[in-house]
Protein backbone atom coordinates (compact mmCIF):
# COMPACT_ATOMS: atom_id res chain seq x y z
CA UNK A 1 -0.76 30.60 -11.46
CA UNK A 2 -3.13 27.94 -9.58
CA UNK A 3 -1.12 25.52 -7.43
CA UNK A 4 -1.77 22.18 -8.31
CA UNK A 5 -3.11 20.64 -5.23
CA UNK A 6 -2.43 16.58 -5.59
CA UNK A 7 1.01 18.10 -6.37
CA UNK A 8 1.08 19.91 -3.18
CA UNK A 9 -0.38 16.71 -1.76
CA UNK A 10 2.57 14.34 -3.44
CA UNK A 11 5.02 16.52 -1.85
CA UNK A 12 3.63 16.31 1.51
CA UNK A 13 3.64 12.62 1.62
CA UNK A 14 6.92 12.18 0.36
CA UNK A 15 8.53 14.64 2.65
CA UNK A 16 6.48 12.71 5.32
CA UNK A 17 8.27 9.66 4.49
CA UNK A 18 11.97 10.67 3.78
CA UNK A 19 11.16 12.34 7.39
CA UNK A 20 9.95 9.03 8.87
CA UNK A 21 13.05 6.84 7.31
CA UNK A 22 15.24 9.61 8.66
CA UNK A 23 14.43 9.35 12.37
CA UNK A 24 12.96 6.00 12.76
CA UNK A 25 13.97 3.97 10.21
CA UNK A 26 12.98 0.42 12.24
CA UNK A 27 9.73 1.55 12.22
CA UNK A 28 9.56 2.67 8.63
CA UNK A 29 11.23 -1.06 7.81
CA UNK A 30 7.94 -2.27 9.67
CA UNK A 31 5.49 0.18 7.94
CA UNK A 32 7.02 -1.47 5.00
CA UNK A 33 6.40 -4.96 6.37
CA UNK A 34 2.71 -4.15 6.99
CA UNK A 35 2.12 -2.48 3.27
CA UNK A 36 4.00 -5.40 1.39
CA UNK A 37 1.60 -8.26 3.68
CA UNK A 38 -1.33 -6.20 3.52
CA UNK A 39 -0.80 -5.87 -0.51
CA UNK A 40 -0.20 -9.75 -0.05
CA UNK A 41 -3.60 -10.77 1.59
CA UNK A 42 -5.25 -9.02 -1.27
CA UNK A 43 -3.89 -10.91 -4.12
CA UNK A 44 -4.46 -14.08 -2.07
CA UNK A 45 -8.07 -12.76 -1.52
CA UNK A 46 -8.46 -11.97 -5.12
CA UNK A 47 -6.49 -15.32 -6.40
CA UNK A 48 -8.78 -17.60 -4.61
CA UNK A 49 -12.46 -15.40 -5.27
CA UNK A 50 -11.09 -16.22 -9.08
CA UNK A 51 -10.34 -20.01 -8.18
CA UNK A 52 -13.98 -19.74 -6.66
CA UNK A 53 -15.27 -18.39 -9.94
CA UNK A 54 -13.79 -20.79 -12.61
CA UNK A 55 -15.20 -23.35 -9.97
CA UNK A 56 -18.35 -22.58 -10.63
CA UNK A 57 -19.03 -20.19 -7.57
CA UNK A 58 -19.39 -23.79 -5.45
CA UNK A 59 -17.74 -25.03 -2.37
């Protein structure tokens, strides 16, 4: 049987994580921090290049 490797892949990550909340979990609470405002920016970004569009594409 082939071994899926994204599985293999998934499992790695997660383990990876449950690892890092286990011993540091201040730090994981600021990896967290960093994902949610990064995922934040990028809405912005994409919220006002739409704004930018319906405008017209004009300053």
């Amino acid at each position: 049987m082939a071994v899926n490797s994204k599985k293999i892949a998934v499992y790695v990550l997660v383990v990876f994580v449950l690892y890092l909340i286990i011993t540091d979990p201040a730090k994981a609470a600021d990896y967290v921090q960093i994902g949610f405002e990064g995922i934040s920016d990028a809405a912005k970004a994409i919220g006002d290049f739409m704004t930018w569009i319906a405008n017209g594409g004009e300053e």
